[in-house]
Protein backbone atom coordinates (compact mmCIF):
# COMPACT_ATOMS: atom_id res chain seq x y z
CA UNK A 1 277.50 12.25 -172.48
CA UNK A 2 274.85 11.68 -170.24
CA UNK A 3 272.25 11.03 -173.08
CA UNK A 4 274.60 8.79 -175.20
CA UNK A 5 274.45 6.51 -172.00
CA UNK A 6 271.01 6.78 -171.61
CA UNK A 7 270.39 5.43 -175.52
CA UNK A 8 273.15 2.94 -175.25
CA UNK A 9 271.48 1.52 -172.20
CA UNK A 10 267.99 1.52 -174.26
CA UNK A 11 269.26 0.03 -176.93
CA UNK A 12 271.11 -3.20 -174.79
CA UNK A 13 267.76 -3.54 -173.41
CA UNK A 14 265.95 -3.48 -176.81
CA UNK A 15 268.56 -5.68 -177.97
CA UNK A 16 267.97 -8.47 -175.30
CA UNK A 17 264.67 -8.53 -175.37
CA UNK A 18 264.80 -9.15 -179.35
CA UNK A 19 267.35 -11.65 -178.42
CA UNK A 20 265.30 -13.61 -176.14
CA UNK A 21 262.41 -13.30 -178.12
CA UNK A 22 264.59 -14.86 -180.78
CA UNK A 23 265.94 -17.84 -178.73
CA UNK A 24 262.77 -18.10 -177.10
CA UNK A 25 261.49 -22.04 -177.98
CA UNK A 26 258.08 -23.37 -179.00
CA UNK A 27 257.54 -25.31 -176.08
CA UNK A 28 256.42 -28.95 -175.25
CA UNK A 29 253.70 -30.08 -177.87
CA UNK A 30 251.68 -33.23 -178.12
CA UNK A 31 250.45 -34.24 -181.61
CA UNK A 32 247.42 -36.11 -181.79
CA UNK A 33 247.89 -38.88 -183.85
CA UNK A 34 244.86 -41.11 -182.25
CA UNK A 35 241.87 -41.53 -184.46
CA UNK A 36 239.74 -39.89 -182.83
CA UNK A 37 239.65 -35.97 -180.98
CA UNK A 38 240.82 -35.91 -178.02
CA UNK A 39 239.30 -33.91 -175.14
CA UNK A 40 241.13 -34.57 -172.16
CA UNK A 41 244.91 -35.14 -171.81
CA UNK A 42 246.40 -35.50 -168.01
CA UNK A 43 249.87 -35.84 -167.18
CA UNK A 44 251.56 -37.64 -164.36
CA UNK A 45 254.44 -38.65 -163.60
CA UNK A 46 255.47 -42.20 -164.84
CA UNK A 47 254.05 -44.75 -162.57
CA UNK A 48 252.05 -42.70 -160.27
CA UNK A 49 248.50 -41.39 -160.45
CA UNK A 50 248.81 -38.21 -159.45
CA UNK A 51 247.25 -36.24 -162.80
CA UNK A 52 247.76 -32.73 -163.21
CA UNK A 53 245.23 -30.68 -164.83
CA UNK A 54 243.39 -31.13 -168.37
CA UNK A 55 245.48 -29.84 -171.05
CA UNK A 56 243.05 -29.86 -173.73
CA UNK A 57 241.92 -26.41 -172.00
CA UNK A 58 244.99 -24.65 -173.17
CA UNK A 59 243.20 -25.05 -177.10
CA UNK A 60 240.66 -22.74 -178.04
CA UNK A 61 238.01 -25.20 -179.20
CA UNK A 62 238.98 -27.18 -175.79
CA UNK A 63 239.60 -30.36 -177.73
CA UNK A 64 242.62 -31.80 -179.79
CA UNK A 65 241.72 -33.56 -183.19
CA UNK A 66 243.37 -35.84 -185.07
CA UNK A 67 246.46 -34.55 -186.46
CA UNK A 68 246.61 -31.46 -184.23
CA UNK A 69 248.85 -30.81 -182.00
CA UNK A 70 248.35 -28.88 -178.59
CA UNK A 71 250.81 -26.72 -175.96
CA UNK A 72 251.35 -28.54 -172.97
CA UNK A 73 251.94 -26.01 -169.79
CA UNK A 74 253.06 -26.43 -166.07
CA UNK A 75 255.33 -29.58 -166.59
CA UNK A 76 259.09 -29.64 -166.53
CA UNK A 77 260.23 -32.00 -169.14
CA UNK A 78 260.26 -35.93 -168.45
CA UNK A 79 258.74 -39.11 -168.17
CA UNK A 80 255.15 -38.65 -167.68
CA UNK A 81 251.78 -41.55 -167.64
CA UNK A 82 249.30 -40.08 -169.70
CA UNK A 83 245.25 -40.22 -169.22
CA UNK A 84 243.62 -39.66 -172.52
CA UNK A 85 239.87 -39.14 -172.80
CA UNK A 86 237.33 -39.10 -175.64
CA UNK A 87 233.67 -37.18 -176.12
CA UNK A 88 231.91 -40.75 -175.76
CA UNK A 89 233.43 -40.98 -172.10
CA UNK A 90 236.10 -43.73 -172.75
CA UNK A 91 239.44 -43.21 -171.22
CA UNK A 92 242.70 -44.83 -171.91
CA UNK A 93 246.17 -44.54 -170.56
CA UNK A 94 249.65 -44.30 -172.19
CA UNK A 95 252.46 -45.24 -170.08
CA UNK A 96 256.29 -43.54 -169.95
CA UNK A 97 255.76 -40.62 -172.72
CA UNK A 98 259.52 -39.13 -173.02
CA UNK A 99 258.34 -35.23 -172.97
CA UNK A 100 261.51 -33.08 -173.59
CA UNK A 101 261.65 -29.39 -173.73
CA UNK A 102 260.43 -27.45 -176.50
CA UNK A 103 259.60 -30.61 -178.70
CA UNK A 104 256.45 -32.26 -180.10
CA UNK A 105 255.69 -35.88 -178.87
CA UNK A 106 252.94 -37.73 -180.53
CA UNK A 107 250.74 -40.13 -179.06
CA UNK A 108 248.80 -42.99 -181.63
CA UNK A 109 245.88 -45.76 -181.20
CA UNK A 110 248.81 -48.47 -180.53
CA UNK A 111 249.92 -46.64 -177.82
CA UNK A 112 246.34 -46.28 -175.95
CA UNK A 113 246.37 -49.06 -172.60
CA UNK A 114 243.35 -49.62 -170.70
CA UNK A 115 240.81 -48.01 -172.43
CA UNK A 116 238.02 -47.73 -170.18
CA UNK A 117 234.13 -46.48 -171.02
């Protein structure tokens, strides 16, 4: 009896684990639909400048080109300004991005504001 407990209680935690491996989404993704790679993307939220860290370091070449998209970590989904900047040093902003969980937002060259260089 005592072993048939035992496996029953390994197999419910097997089974979760499969479960929320299952259920488990893909997270919040931007898609690069600029011209150009991107190689630093900062988040803040909408109408502050408080930017978090560079999320083109979660990528494994470090930069996001076009068409790509990239996993964006240590946000809770929102609105959120967004500081994009190139390899030749200019930087532009994007205001009010609607990031929601475990979905891909894209970002293109209309929606680039105050491109600095």
């Amino acid at each position: 009896m005592r072993r048939q407990l035992i496996a029953t209680g390994m197999l419910l935690i097997a089974m979760t684990g499969a479960t929320l491996a299952q259920t488990k989404g893909k997270g919040m993704r931007l898609w690069n639909l600029t011209s150009e790679t991107i190689s630093g993307f900062q988040l803040s939220p909408s109408g502050k400048t408080d930017w978090g860290p560079n999320q083109c370091l979660n990528d494994k070449d470090k930069e996001v080109d076009h068409d790509e998209r990239l996993r964006i970590t240590g946000i809770e989904p929102g609105r959120y300004d967004a500081k994009v900047s190139y390899a030749n040093s200019r930087q532009c902003i994007v205001r009010d991005i609607e990031i929601k969980a475990d979905a891909v937002f894209s970002i293109s060259d209309k929606d680039l504001k105050d491109c600095t260089k």
